[in-house]
Protein backbone atom coordinates (compact mmCIF):
# COMPACT_ATOMS: atom_id res chain seq x y z
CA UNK A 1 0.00 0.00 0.00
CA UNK A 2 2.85 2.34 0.59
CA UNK A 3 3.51 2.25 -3.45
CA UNK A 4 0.44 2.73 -3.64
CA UNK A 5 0.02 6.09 -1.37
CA UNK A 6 3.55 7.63 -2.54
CA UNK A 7 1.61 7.65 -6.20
CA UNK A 8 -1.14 9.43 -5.17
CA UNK A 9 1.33 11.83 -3.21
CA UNK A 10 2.70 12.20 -6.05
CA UNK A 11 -0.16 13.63 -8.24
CA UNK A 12 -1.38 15.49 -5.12
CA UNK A 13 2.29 17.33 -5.12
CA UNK A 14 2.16 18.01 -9.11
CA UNK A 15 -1.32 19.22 -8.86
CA UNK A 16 -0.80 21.83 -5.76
CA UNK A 17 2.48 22.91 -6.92
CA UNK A 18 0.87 23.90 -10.58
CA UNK A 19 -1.17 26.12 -7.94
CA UNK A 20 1.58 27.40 -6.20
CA UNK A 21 3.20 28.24 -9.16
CA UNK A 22 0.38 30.20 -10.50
CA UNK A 23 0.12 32.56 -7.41
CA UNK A 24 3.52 33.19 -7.06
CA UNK A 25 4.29 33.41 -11.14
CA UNK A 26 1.74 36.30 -10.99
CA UNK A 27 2.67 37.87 -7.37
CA UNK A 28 6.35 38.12 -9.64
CA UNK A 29 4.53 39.63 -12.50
CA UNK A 30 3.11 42.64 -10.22
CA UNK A 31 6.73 43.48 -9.25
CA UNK A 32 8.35 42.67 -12.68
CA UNK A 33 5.53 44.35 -15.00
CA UNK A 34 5.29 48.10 -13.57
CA UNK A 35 2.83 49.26 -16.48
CA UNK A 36 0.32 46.65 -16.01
CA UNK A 37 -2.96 46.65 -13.53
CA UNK A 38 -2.00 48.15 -10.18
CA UNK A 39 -2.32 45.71 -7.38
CA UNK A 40 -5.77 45.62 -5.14
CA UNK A 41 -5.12 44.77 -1.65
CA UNK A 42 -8.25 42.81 -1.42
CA UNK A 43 -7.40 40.99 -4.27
CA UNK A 44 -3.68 40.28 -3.07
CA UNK A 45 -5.57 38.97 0.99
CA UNK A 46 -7.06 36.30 -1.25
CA UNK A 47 -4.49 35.46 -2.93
CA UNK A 48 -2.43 34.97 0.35
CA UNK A 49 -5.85 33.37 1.76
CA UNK A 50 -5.54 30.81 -1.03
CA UNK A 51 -1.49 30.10 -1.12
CA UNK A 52 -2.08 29.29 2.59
CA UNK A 53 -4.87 27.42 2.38
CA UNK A 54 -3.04 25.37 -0.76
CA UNK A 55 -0.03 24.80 1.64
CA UNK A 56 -2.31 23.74 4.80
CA UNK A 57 -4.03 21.31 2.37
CA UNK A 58 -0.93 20.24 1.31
CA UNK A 59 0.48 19.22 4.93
CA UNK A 60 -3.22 17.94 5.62
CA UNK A 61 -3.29 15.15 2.89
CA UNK A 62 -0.41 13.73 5.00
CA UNK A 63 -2.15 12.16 6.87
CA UNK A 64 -3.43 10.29 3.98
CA UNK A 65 -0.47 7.56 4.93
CA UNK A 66 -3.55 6.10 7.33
CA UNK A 67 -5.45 4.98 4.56
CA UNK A 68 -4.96 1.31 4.50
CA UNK A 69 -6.21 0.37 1.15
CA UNK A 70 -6.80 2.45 -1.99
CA UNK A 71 -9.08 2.25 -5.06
CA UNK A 72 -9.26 3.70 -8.26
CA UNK A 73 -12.81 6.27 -7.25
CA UNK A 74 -10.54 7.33 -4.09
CA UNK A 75 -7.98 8.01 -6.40
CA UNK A 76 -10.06 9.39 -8.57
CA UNK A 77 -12.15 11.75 -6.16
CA UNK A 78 -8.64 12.94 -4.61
CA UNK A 79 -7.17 14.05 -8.09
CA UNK A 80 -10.82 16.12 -8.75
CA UNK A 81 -10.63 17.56 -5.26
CA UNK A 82 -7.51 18.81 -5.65
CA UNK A 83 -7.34 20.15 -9.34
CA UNK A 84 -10.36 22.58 -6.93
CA UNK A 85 -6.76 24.02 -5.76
CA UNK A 86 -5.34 24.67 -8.77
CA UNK A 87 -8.64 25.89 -10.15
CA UNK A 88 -8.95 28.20 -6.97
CA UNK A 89 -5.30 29.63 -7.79
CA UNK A 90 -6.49 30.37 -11.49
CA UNK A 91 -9.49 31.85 -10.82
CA UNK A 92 -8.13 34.45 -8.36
CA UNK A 93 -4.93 35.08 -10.23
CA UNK A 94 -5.03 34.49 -14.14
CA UNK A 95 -2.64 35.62 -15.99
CA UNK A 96 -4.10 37.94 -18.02
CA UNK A 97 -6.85 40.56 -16.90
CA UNK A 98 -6.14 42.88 -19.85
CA UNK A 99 -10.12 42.38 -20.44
CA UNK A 100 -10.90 44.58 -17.11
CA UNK A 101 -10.00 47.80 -15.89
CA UNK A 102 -8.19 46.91 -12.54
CA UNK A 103 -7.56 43.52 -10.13
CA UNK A 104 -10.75 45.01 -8.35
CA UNK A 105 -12.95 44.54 -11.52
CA UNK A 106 -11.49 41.71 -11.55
CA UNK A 107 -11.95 40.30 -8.23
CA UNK A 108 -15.78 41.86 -8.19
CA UNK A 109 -16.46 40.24 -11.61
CA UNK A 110 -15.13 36.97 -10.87
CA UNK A 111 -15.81 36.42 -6.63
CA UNK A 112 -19.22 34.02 -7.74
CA UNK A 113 -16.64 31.65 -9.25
CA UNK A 114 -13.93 31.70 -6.20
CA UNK A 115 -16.58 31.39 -3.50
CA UNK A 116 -18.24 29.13 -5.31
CA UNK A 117 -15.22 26.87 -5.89
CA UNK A 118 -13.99 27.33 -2.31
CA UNK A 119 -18.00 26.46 -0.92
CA UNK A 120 -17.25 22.88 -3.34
CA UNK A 121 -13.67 22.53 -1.80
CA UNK A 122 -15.07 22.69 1.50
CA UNK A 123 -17.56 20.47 0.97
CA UNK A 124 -14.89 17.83 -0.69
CA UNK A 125 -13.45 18.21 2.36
CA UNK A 126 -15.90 16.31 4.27
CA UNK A 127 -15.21 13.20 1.72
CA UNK A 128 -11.29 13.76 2.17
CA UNK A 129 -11.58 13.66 5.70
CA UNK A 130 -13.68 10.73 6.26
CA UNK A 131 -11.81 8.81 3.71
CA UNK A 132 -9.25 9.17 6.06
CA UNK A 133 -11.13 7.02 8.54
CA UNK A 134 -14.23 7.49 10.86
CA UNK A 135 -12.19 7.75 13.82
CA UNK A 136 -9.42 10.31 12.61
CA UNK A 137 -12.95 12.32 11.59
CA UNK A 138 -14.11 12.36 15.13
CA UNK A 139 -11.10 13.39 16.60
CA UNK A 140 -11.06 16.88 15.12
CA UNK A 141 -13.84 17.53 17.78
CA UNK A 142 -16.89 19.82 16.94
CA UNK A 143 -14.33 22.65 15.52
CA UNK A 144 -13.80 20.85 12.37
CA UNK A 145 -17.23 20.36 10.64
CA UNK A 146 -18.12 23.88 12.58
CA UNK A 147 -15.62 24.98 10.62
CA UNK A 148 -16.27 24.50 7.19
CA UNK A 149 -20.15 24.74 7.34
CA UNK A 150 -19.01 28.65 8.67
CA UNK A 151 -16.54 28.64 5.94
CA UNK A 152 -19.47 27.52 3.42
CA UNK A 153 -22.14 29.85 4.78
CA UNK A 154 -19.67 32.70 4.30
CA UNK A 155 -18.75 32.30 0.80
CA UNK A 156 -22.25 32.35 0.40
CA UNK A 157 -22.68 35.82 2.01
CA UNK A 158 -19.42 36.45 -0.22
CA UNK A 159 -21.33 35.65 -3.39
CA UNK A 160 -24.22 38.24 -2.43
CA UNK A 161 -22.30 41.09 -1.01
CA UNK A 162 -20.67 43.57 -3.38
CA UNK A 163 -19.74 45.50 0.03
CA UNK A 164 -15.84 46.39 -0.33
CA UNK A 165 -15.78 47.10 3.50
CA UNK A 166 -17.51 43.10 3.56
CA UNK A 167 -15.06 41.67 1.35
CA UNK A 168 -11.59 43.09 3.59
CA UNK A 169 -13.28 41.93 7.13
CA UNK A 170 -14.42 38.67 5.25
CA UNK A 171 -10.71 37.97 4.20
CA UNK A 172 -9.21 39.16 7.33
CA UNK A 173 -11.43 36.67 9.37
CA UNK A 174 -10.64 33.76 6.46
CA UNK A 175 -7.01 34.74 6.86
CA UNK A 176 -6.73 34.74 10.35
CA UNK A 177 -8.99 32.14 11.15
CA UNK A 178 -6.65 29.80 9.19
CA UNK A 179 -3.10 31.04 10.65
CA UNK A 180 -4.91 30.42 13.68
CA UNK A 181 -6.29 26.72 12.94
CA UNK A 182 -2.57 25.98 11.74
CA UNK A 183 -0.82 27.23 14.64
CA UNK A 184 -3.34 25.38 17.10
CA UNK A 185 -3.60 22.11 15.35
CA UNK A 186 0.43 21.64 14.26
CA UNK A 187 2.63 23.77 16.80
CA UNK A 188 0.66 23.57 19.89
């Protein structure tokens, strides 16, 4: 089974790090390309909300090594759930917005498509945890589904709002929610 799990490691890694690479490819680009669209600090607190949340995902599937047997729709569900990363990274930095005035026509034009793909990878998330095992599920305590039905009900209120004063509390609280979760769950 270990040959097994170091494959689908494997993907996982190729998958995320296309991801990573598209955040920090364009984060480069603001530096390198002075003439192009200013940055939009909203824009750039979800675009640190997702490289984080693409790294904590990343350390998270570790403890996929529990998993004592694998099948091909595990497999399969796994690769789908996390091409949601790489989709996430894409949708919130492209590489190209020459089709709209700034990042925040941008952002505004495009947040149905990012909450809705993070409200889908929370919901995957639910699968990914149970698949690895009942009891690892339960031992996350009430925090954990707490968590990502808050997380789902506020991308929700993300898709309605237009609200710019919204949209900077709603990342802060995504943000900081997170470093906190990490900290508590992996230093602590």
């Amino acid at each position: 089974m270990e040959e097994t799990f170091t494959h689908v490691r494997t993907m996982i890694s190729i998958i995320l790090g296309f991801g990573i690479a598209q955040l920090l490819k364009n984060a480069v680009k603001l530096i390198d390309h002075n003439k192009g669209a200013k940055p939009y600090l909203l824009h750039l607190l979800w675009v640190g909300y997702t490289f984080l949340l693409i790294i904590h995902f990343w350390w998270w599937e570790a403890r996929l090594t529990g998993v004592g047997s694998w099948n091909f729709l595990e497999y399969l569900f796994l690769i789908f759930y996390t091409t949601m990363y790489f989709a996430l990274s894409v949708l919130i930095f492209p590489d190209n917005i020459s089709d709209y005035k700034s990042y925040k026509d941008y952002f505004f034009s495009r947040k149905k498509w990012f909450f809705s793909f993070l409200i889908v990878i929370f919901i995957a998330d639910f699968a990914d945890t149970l698949l690895k095992g009942t009891g690892y599920f339960r031992s996350l305590n009430w925090e954990y589904p707490v968590r990502n039905l808050a997380h789902i009900v506020l991308c929700l209120l993300g898709i309605r709002f237009y609200n710019v004063r919204f949209h900077y509390v709603l990342a802060g609280l995504f943000i900081l929610y997170e470093i906190s979760y990490i900290f508590r769950h992996y230093f602590f």
